[in-house]
Protein backbone atom coordinates (compact mmCIF):
# COMPACT_ATOMS: atom_id res chain seq x y z
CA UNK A 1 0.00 0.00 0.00
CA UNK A 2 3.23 2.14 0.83
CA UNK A 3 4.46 1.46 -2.75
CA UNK A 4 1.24 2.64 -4.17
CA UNK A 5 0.96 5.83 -2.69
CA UNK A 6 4.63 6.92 -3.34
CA UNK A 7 4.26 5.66 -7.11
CA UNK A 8 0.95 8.14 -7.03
CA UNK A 9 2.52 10.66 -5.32
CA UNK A 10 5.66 10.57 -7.85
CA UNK A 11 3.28 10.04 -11.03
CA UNK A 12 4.62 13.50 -12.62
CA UNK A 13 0.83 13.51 -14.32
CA UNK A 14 -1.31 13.43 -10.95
CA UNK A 15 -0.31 14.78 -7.65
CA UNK A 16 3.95 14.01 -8.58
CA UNK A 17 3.43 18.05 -9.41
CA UNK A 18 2.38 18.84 -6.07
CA UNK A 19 5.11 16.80 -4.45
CA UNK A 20 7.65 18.71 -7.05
CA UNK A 21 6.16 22.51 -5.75
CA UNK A 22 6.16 21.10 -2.28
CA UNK A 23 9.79 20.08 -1.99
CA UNK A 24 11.00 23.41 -4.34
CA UNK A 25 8.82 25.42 -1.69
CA UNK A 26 10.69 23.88 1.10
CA UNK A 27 14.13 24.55 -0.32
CA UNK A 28 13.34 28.06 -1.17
CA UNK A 29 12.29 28.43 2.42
CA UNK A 30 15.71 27.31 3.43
CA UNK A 31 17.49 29.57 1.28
CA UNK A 32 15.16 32.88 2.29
CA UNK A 33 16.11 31.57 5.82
CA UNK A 34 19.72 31.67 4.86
CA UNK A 35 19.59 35.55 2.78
CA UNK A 36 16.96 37.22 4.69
CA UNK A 37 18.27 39.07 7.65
CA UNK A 38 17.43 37.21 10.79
CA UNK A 39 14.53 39.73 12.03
CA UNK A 40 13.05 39.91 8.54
CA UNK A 41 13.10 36.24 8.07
CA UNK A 42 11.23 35.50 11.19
CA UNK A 43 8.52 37.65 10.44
CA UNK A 44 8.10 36.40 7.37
CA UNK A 45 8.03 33.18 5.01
CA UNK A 46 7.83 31.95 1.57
CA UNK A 47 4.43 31.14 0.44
CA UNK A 48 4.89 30.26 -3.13
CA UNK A 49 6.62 30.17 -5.92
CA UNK A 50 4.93 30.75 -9.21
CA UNK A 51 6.50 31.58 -12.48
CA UNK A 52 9.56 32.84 -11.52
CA UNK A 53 8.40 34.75 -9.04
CA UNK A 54 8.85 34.26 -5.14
CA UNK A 55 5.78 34.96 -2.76
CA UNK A 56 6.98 36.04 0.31
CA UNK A 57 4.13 36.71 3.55
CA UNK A 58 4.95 39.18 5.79
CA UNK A 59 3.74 39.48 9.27
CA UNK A 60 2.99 43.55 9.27
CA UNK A 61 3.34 46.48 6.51
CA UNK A 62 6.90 48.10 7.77
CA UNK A 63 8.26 44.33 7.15
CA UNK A 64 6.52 43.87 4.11
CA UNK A 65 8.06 47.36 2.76
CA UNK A 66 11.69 46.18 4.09
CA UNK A 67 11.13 43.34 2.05
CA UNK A 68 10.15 45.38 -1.08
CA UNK A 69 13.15 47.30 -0.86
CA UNK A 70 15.38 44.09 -0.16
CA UNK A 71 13.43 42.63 -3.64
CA UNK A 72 16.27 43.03 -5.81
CA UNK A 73 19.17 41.63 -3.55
CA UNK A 74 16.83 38.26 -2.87
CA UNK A 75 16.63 37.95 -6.35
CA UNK A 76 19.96 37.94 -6.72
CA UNK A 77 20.72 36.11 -4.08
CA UNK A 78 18.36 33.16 -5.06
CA UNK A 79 19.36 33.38 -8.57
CA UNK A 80 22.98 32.54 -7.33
CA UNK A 81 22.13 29.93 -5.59
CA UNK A 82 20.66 28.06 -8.92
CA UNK A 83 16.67 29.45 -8.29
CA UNK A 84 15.40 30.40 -11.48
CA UNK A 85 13.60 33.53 -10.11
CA UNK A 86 13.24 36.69 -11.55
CA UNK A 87 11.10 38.83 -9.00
CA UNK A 88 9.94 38.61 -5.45
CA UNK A 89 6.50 39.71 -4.27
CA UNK A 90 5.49 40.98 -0.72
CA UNK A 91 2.45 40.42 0.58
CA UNK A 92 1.05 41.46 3.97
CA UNK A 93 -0.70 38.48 5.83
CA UNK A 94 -0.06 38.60 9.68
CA UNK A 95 0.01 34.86 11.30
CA UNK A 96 -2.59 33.20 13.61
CA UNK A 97 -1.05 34.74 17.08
CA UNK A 98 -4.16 32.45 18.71
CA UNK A 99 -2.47 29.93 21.30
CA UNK A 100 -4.53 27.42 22.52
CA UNK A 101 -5.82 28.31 26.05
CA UNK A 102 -3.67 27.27 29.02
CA UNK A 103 -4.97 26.46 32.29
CA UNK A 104 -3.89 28.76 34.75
CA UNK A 105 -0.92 27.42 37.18
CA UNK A 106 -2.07 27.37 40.60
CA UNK A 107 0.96 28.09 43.01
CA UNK A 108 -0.13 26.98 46.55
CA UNK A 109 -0.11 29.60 49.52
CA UNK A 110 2.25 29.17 51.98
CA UNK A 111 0.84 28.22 55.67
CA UNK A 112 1.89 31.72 56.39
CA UNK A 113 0.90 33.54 53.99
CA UNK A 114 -2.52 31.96 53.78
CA UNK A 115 -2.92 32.87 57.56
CA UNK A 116 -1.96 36.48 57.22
CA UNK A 117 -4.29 36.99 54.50
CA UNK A 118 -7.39 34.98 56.48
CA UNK A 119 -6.30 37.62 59.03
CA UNK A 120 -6.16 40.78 57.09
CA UNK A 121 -9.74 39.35 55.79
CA UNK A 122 -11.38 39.00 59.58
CA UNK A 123 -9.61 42.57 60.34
CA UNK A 124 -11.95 44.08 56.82
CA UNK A 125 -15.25 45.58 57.25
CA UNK A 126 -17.81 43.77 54.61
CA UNK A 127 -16.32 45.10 51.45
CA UNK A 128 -15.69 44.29 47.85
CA UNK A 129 -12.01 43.66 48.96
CA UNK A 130 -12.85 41.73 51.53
CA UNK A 131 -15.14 39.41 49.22
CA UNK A 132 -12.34 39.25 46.81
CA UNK A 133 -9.83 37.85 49.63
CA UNK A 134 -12.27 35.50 50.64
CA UNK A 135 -12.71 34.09 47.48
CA UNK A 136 -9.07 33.99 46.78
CA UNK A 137 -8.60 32.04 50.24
CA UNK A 138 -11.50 29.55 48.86
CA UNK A 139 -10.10 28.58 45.61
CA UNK A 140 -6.15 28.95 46.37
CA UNK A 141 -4.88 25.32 46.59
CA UNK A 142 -2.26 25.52 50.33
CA UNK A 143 0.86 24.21 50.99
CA UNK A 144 0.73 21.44 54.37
């Protein structure tokens, strides 16, 4: 079944094409990694390559216009390095900053410090800060 897929997947008439753009793709985003200047490069990254010309996404406009002005060394530069490529184009397409949610990490109060702050509680008149002490004593998880 392992044979079958590779022979598919190397078949230059069906997806062999896609596996050809993928692999150029990755080695183009080896050599940006390599020319682009360190802060540029990791705000940025090849997104495809398409007749000659190199697609580059960056993360915000002032990198994007660095880029634009850099246009003619990466040419160069990827030219030299045996990339047939005759322009570069900038486009502006800021990443997915989403992480996925993290549960907060609960740091147990010390014996001490949960007394003082049960006393400083008893010693507050009924107040919004008192409440919010309260309920901090409640849910914090204490050391024994």
């Amino acid at each position: 079944m392992a044979d079958l897929l590779e022979n598919y997947l190397q078949d230059s008439e069906g997806a062999g094409k896609v596996l050809v753009h993928a692999r150029l793709l990755i080695r183009l985003a080896g050599l940006y990694a390599e020319i682009a200047p360190t802060h540029l490069a990791r705000a940025s990254r090849v997104a495809n390559f398409k007749s000659g010309v190199v697609v580059i996404h960056a993360d915000s406009g002032a990198i994007a216009a660095k880029l634009r002005q850099m246009a003619p060394t990466l040419v160069d530069q990827l030219s030299q390095r045996g990339i047939e490529c005759s322009g570069v184009q900038v486009k502006v397409q800021a990443r997915d900053q989403r992480e996925p949610a993290r549960a907060p990490a609960h740091k147990p109060l010390s014996v001490r410090t949960s007394a003082e702050l049960t006393a400083l509680s008893s010693s507050l008149p009924t107040s919004p800060l008192r409440r919010a002490l309260e309920g901090l004593l409640a849910r914090s998880a204490r050391e024994e």
